[in-house]
Protein backbone atom coordinates (compact mmCIF):
# COMPACT_ATOMS: atom_id res chain seq x y z
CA UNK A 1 -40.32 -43.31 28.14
CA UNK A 2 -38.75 -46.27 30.13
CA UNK A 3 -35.76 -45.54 32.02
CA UNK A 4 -33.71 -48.65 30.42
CA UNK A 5 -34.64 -47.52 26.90
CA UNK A 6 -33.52 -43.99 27.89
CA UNK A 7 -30.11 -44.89 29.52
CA UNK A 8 -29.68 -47.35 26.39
CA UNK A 9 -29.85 -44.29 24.21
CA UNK A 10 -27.40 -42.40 26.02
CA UNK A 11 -25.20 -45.34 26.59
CA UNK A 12 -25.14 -45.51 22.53
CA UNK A 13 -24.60 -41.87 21.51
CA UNK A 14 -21.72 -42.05 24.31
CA UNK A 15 -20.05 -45.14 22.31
CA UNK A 16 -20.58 -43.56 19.09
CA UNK A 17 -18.46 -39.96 20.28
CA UNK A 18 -15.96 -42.06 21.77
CA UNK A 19 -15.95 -44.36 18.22
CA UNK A 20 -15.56 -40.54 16.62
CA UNK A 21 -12.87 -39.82 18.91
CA UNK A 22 -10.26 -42.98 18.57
CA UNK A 23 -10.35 -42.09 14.68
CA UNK A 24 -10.27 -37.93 15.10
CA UNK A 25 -7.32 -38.19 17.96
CA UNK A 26 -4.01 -37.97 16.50
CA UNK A 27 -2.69 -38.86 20.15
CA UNK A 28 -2.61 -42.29 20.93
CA UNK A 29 -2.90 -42.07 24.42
CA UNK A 30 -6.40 -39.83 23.88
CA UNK A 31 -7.37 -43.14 21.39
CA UNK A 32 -6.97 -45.50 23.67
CA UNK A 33 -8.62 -43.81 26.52
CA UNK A 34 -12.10 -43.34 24.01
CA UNK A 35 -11.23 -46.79 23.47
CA UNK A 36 -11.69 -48.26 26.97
CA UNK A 37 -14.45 -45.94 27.57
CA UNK A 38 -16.23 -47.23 24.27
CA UNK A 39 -15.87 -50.70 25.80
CA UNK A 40 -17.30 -50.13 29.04
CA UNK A 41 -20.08 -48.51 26.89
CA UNK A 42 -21.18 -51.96 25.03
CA UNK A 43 -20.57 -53.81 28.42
CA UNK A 44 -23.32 -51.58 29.82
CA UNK A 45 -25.18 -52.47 27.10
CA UNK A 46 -25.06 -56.00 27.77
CA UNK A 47 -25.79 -55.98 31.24
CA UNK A 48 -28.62 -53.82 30.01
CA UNK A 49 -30.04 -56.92 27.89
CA UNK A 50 -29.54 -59.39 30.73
CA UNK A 51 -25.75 -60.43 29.94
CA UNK A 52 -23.75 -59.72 32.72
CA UNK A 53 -21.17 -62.78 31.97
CA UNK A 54 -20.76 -61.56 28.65
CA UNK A 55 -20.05 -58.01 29.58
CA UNK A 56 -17.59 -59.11 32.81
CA UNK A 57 -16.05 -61.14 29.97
CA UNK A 58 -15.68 -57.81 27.75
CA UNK A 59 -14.56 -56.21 30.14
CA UNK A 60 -11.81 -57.96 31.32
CA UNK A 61 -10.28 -59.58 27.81
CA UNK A 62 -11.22 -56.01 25.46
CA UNK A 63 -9.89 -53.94 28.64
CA UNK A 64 -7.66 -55.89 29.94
CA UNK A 65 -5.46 -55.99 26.47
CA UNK A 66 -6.48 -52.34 25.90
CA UNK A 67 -4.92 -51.61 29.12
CA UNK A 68 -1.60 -53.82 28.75
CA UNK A 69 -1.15 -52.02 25.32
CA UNK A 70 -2.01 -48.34 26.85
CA UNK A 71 1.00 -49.04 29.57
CA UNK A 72 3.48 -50.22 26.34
CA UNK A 73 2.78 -46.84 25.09
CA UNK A 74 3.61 -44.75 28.29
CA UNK A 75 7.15 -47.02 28.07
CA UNK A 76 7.55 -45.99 24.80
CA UNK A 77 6.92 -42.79 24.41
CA UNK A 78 8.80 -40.63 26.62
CA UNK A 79 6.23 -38.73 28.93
CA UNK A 80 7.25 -36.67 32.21
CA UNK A 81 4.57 -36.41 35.38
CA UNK A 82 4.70 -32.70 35.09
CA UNK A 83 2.78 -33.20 31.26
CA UNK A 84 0.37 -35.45 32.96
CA UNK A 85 -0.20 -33.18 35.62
CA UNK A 86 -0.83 -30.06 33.24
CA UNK A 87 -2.99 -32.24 30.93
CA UNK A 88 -5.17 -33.68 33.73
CA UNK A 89 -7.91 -31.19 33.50
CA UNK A 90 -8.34 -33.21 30.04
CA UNK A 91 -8.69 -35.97 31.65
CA UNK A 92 -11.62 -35.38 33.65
CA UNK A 93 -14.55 -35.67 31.07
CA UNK A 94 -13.27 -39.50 30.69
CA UNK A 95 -12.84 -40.46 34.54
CA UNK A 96 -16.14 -39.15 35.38
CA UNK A 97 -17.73 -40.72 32.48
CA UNK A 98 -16.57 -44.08 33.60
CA UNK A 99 -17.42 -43.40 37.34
CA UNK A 100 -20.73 -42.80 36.13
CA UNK A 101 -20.79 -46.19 34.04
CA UNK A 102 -19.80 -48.10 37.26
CA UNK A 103 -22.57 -46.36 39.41
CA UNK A 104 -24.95 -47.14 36.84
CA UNK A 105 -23.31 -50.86 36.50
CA UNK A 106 -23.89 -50.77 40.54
CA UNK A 107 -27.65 -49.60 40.54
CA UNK A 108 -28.36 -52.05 37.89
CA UNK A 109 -27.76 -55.02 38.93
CA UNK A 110 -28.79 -54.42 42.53
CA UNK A 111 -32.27 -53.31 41.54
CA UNK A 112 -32.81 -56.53 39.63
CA UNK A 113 -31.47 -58.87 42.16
CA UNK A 114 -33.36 -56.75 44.96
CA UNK A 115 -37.13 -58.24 43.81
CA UNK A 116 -38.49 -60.81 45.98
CA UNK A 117 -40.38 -63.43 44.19
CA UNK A 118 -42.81 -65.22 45.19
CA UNK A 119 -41.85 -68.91 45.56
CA UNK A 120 -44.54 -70.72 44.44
CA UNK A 121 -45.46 -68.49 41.68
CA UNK A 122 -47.90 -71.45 39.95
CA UNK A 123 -50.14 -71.60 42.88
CA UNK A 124 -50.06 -68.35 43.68
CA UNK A 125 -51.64 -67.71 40.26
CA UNK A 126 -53.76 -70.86 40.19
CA UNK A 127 -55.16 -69.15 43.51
CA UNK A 128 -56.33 -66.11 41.57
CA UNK A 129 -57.62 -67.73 39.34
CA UNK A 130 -59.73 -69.81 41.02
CA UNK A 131 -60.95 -67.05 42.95
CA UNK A 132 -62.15 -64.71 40.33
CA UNK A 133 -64.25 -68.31 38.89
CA UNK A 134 -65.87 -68.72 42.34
CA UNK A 135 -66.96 -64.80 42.48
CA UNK A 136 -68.82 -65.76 38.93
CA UNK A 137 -71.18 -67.60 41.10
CA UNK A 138 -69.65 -70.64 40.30
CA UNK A 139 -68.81 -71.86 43.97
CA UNK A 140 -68.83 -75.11 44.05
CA UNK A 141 -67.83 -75.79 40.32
CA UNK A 142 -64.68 -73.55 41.04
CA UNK A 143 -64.13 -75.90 44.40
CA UNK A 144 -64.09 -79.08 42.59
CA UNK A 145 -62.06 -77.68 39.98
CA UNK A 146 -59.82 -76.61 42.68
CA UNK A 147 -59.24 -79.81 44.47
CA UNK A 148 -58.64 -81.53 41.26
CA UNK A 149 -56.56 -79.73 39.95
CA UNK A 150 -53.76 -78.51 42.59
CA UNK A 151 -53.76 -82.14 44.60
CA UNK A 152 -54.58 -84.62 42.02
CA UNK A 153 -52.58 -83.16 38.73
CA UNK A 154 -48.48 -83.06 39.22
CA UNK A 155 -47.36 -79.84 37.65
CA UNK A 156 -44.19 -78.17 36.93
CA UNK A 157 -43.33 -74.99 37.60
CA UNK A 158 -41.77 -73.33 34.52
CA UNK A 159 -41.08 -69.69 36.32
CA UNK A 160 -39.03 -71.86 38.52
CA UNK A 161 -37.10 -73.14 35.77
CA UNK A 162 -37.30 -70.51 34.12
CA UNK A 163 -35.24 -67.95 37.09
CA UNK A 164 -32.95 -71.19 37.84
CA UNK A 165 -31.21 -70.80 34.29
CA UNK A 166 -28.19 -68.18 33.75
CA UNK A 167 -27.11 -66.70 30.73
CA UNK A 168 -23.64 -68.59 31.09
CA UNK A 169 -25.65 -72.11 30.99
CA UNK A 170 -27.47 -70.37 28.16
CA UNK A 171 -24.36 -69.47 26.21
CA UNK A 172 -22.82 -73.21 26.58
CA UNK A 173 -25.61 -75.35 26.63
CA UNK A 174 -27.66 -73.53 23.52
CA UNK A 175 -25.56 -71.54 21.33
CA UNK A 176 -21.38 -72.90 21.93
CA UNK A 177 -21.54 -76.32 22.79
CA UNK A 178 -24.93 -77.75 21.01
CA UNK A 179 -25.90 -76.57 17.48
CA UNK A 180 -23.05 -74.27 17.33
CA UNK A 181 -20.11 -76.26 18.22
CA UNK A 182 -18.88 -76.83 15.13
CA UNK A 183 -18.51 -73.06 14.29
CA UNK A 184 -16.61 -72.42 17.83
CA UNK A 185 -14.25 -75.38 16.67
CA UNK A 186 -13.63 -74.02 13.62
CA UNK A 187 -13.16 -70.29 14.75
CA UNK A 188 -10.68 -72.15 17.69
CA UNK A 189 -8.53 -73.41 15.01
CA UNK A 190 -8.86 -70.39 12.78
CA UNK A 191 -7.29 -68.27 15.72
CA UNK A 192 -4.62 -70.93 16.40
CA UNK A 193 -3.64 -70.90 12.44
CA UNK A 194 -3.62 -67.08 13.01
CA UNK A 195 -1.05 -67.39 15.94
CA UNK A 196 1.45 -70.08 14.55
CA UNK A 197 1.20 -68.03 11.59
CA UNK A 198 2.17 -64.55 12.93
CA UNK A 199 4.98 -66.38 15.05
CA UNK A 200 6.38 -67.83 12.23
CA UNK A 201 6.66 -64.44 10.06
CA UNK A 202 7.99 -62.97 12.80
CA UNK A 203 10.62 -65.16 13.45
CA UNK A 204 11.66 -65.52 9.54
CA UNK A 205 12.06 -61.43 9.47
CA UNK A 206 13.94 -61.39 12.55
CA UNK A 207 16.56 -64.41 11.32
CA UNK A 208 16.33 -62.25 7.85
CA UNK A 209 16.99 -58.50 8.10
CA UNK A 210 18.15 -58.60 12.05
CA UNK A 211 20.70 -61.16 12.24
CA UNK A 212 21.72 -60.33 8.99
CA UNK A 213 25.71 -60.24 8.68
CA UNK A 214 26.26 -60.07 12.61
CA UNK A 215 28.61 -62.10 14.43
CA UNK A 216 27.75 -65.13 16.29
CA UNK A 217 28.86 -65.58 20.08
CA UNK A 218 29.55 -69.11 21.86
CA UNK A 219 29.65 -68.31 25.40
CA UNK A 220 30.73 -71.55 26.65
CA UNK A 221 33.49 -71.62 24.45
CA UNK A 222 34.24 -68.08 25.67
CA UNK A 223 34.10 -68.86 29.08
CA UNK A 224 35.86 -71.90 28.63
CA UNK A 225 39.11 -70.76 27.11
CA UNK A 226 42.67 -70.51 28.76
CA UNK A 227 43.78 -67.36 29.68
CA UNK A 228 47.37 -68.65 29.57
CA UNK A 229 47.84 -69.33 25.88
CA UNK A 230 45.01 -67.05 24.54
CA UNK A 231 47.13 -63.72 26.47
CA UNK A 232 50.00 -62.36 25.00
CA UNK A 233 52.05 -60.16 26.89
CA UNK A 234 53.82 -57.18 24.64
CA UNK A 235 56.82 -55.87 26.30
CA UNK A 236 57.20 -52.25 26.48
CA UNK A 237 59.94 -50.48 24.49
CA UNK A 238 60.77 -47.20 26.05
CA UNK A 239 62.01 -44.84 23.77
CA UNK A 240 64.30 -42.40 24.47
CA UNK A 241 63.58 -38.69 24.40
């Protein structure tokens, strides 16, 4: 079996427990911990399939938010270090699951950029070519051929062109920004409707149920009235016993 189909597998069955997990988990804090780790587990993937800008970019928007939102639940719910401390053995399964992730992340990508390539990969094959025709005992036919061919005949070199694109040129140039453009526009303004939207509930429920009844406060003209007239001084009446 190939080794990339093998860790794909595993890399899968791990994203579907932790999938199993976030809905299973009545703790939060458990969710959202199967959550990041079910992240890292599609990035993997992706790097896997030759993506790595689209897997840095899961990583840091999906994690990143996931994250953010995991710190607004320490703040809100009220957790001491000595819980963490006794529930760290829990813990474990998770941090060595991701270590392993970012080894494997590591190994990855350092095998694939560690091949040397040859640098004229054309003539290189042209050579062979050539070669095996001349061992047919066709000499000088495979000479001429030869000759022609490589000085007379300007050629481009598609493997060139071919290791010289990214994925990130292939994202913008072929799928965003060409004969999908007008789908990224329209998903651009479908978020931004989304936004506005949710800003403008929010802030009709808060002037609604919130500020309901309560009583409004000028501070300047607080701050800018006279102590003078606005203090009344009661006088004391001492009563006799």
């Amino acid at each position: 079996m190939n080794v990339e189909l093998m860790i794909m597998n595993i890399i899968i069955v791990g994203a579907l427990v932790c999938l199993y997990n976030i809905v299973k988990n009545i703790n939060p804090i458990y969710s959202v911990l199967n959550l990041i780790v079910m992240f890292v587990c599609y990035s993997s993937m992706l790097i896997l399939l030759d993506q790595e800008f689209l897997a840095c970019i899961f990583i840091l928007v999906n994690v990143g938010a996931v994250a953010v939102l995991f710190l607004f639940i320490i703040m809100m719910i009220n957790i001491t270090m000595v819980e963490i401390k006794e529930n760290m053995k829990k813990y474990l399964p998770y941090i060595t699951f991701m270590g392993l992730n970012i080894f494997m992340f590591l190994f990855i990508i350092g095998s694939r950029y560690m091949l040397t390539v040859p640098e004229n990969m054309t003539e290189h094959v042209y050579e062979q070519f050539f070669t095996q025709l001349a061992k047919d005992n066709e000499l000088s036919l495979g000479n001429v051929m030869k000759e022609s061919y490589l000085i007379n005949i300007n050629y481009v070199n598609i493997y060139e062109l071919f290791i010289k694109t990214t994925d990130i040129k292939n994202i913008g140039a072929n799928i965003l920004y060409s004969s999908n453009s007008l789908w990224f526009v329209l998903a651009c303004l479908m978020l931004l409707i989304a936004m506005v939207g949710v800003i403008n509930l929010t802030d009709e429920f808060l002037n609604s149920t919130r500020f309901k009844g309560n009583k409004s406060q000028n501070l300047f003209h607080q701050i800018s009235c006279d102590y003078v007239g606005n203090v009344k001084y009661i006088r004391e009446i001492k009563t006799k016993n």
